[in-house]
N, C-alpha and C. Protein backbone atom coordinates (compact mmCIF):
# COMPACT_ATOMS: atom_id res chain seq x y z
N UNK A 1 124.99 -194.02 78.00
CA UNK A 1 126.21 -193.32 78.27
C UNK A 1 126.68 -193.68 79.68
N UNK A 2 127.96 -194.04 79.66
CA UNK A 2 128.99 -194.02 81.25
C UNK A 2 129.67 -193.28 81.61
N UNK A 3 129.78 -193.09 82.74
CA UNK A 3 130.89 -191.57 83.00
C UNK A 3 131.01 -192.11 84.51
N UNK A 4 132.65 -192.05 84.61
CA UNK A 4 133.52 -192.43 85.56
C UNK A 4 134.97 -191.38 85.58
N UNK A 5 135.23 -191.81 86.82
CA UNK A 5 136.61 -190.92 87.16
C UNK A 5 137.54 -192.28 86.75
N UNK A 6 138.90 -191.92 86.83
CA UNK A 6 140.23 -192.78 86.82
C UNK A 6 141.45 -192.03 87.10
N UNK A 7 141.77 -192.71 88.04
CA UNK A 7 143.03 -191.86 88.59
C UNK A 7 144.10 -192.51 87.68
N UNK A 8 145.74 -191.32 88.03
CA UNK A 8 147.10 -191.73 86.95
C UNK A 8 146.95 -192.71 85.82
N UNK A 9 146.74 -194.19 87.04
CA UNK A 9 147.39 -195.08 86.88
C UNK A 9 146.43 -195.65 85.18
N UNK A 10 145.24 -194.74 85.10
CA UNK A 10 144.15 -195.61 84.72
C UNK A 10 143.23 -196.67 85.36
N UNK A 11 143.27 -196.27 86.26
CA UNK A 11 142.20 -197.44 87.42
C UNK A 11 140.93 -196.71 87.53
N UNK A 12 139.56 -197.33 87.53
CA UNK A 12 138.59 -196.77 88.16
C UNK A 12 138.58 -196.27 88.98
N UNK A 13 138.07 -195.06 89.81
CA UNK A 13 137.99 -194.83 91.35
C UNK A 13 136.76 -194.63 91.62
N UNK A 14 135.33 -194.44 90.74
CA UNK A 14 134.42 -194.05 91.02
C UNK A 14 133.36 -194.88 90.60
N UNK A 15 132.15 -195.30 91.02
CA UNK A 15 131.08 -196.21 90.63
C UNK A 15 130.31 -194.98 89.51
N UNK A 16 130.26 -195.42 88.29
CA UNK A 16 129.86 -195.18 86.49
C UNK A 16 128.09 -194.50 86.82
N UNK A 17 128.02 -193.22 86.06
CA UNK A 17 127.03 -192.95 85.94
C UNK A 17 126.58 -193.78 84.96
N UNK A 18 125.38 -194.14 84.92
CA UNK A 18 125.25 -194.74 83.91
C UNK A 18 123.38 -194.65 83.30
N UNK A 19 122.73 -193.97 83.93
CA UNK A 19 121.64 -193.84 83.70
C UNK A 19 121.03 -191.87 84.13
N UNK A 20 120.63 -191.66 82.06
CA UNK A 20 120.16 -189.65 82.19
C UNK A 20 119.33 -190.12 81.41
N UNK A 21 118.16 -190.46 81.87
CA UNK A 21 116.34 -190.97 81.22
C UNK A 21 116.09 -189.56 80.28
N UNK A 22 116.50 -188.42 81.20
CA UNK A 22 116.02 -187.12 80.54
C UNK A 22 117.25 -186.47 79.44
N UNK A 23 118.53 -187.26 79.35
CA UNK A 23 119.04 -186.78 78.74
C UNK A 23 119.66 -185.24 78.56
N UNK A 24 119.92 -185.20 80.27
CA UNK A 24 120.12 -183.54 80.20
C UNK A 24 121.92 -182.85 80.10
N UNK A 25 122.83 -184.43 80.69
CA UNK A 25 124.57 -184.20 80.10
C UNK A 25 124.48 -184.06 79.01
N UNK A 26 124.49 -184.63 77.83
CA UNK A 26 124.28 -184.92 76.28
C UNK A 26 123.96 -184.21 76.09
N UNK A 27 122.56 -183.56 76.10
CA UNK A 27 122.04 -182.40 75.59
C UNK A 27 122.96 -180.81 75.87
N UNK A 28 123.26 -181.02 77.28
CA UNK A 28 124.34 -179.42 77.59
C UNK A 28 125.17 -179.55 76.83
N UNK A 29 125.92 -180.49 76.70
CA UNK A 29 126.67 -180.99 75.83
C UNK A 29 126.93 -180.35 73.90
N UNK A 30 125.74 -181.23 73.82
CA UNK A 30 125.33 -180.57 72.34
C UNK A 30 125.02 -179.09 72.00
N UNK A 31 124.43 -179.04 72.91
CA UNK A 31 124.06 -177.26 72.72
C UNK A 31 125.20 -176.65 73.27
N UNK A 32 126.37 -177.30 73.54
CA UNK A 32 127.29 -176.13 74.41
C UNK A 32 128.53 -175.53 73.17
N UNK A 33 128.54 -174.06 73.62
CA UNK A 33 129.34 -173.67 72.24
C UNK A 33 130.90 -174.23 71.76
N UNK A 34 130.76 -173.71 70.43
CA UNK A 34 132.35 -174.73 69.49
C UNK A 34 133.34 -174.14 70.00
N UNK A 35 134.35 -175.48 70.52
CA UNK A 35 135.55 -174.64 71.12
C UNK A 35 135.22 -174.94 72.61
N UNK A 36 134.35 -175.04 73.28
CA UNK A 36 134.42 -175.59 74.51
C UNK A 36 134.44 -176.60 74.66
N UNK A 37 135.00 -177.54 76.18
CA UNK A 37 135.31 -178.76 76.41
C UNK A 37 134.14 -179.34 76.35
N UNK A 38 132.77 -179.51 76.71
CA UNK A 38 131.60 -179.68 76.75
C UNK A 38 131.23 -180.05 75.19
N UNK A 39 131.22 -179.32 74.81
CA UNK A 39 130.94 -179.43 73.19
C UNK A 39 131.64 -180.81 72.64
N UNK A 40 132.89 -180.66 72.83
CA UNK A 40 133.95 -182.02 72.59
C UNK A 40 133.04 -183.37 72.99
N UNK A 41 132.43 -183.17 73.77
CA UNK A 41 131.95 -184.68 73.95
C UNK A 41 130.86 -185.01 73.10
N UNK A 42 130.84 -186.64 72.70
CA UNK A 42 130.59 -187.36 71.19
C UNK A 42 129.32 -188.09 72.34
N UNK A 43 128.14 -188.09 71.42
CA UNK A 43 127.27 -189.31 71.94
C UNK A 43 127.29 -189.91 71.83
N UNK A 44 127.69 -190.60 70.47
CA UNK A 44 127.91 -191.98 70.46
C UNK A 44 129.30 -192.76 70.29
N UNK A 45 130.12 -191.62 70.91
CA UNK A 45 131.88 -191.80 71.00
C UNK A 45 132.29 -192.06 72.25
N UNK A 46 133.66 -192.23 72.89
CA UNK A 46 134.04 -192.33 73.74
C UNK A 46 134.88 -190.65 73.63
N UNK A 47 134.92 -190.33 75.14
CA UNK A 47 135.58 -188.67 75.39
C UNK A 47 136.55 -189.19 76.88
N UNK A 48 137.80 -188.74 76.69
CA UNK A 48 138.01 -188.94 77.76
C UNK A 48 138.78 -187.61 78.17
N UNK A 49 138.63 -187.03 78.96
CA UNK A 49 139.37 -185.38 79.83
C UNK A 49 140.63 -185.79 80.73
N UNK A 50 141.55 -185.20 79.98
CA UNK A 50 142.56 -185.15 81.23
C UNK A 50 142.39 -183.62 82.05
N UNK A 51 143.52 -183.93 82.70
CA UNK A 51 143.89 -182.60 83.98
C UNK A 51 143.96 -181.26 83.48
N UNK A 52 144.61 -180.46 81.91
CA UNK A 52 144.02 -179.11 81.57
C UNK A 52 142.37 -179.65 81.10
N UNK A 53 142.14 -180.26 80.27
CA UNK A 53 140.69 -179.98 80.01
C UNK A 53 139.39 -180.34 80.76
N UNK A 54 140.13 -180.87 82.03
CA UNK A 54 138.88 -181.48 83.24
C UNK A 54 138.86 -179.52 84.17
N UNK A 55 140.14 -178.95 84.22
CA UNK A 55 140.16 -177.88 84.63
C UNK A 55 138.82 -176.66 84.22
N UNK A 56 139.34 -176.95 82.63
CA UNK A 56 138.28 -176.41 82.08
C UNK A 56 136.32 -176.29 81.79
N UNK A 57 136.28 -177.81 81.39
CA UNK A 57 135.24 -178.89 81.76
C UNK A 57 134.39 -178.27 83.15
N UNK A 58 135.63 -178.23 84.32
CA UNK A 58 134.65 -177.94 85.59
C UNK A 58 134.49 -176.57 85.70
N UNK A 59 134.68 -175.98 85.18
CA UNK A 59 134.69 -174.09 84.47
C UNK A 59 133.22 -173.88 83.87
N UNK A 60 132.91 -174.64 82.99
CA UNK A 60 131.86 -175.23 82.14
C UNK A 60 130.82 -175.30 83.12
N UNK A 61 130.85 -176.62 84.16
CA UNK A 61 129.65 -177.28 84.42
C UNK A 61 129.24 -175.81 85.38
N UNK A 62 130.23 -175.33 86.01
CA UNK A 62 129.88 -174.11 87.16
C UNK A 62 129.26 -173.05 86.77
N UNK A 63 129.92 -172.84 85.11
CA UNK A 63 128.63 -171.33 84.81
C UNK A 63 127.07 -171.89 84.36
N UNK A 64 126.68 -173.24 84.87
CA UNK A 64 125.15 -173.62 83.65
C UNK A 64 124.26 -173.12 84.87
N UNK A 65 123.12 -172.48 84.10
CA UNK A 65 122.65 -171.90 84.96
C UNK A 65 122.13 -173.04 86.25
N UNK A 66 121.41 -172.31 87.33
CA UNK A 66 120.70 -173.53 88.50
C UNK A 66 119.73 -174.55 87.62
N UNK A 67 118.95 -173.86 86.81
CA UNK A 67 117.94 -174.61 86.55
C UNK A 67 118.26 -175.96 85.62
N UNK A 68 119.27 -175.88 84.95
CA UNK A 68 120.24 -176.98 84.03
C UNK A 68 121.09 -177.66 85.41
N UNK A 69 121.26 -177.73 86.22
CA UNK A 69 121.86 -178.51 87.32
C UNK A 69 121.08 -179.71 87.93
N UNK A 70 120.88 -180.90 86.96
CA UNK A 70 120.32 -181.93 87.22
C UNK A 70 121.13 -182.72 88.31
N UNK A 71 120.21 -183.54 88.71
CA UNK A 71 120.87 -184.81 89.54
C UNK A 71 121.91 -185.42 88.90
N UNK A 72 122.19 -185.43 87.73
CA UNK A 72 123.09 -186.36 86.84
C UNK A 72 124.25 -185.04 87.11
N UNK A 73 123.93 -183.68 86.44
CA UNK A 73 125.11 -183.00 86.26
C UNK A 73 125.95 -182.66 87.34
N UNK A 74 124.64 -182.78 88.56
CA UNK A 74 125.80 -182.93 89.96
C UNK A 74 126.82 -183.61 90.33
N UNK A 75 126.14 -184.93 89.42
CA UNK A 75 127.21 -186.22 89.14
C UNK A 75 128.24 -186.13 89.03
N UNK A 76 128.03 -185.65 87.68
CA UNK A 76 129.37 -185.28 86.39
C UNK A 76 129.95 -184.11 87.28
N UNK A 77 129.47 -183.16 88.04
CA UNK A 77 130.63 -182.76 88.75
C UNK A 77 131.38 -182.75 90.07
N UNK A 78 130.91 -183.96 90.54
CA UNK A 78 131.70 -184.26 91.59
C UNK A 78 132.43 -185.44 90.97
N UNK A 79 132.36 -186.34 89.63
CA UNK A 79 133.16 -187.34 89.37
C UNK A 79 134.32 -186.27 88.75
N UNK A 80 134.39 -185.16 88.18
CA UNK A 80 135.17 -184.21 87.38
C UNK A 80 136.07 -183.64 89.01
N UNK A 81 135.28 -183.12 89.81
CA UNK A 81 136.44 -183.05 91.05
C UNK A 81 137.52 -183.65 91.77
N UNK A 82 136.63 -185.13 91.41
CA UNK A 82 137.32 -186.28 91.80
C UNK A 82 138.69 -186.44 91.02
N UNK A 83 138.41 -186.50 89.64
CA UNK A 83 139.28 -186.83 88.64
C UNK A 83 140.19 -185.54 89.27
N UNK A 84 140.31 -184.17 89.17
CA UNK A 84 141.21 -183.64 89.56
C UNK A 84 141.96 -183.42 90.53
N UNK A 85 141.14 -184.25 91.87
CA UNK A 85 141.83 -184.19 92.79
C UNK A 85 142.55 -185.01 92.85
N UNK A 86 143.18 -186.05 92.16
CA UNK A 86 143.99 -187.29 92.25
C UNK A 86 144.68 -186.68 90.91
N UNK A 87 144.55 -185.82 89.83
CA UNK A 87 144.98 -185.51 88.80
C UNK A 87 145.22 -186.86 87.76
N UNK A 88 143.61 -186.95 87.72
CA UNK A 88 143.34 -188.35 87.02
C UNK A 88 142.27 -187.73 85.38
N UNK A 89 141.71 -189.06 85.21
CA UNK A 89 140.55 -188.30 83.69
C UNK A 89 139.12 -188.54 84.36
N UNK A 90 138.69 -187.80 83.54
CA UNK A 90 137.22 -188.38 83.32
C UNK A 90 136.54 -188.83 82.06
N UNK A 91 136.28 -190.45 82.17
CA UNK A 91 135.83 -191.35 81.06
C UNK A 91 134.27 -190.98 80.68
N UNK A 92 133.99 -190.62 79.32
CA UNK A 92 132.58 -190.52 79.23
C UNK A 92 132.40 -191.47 77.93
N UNK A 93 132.02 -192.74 78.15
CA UNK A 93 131.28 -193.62 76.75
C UNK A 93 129.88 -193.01 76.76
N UNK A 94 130.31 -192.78 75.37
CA UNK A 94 128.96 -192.72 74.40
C UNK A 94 128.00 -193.80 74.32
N UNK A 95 127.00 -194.37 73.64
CA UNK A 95 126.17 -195.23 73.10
C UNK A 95 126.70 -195.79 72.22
């Protein structure tokens, strides 16, 4: 899985997560309930968030508890800040 910011234009702005050995995005992911933005994301799909659902998305990553706050999900939410502070997406390829 990759996960990057892109501002307006569609340009990269951020160097691609690209390595969760433990699999702990995916998994919040999967287990996260129907109807949330979290949930929306495909493992072996491409997801991409614009500006309402990155809003939301970072709503998401803020209520998981401390102990679900991996090195990766810190990732995913400072590339998700990023994306909104330029009011850009955030790209997540699947496998």
């Amino acid at each position: 899985m990759h996960i990057y910011s892109k501002n307006r234009l569609h340009e990269r702005i951020s160097e691609k997560i690209e390595e969760d050995p433990e699999e702990s995005f995916i998994s919040i992911c999967e287990a996260a309930p129907e109807g949330s933005v979290m949930g929306g994301v495909q493992r072996y799909g491409d997801t991409m968030l614009n500006e309402p659902q990155l809003k939301r998305f970072a709503e998401e990553l803020n209520r998981l508890p401390e102990d679900q706050q991996t090195a990766v999900i810190r990732q995913v939410k400072e590339l998700t800040q990023q994306a909104l502070s330029c009011r850009g997406y955030l790209f997540i390829s699947g496998d």
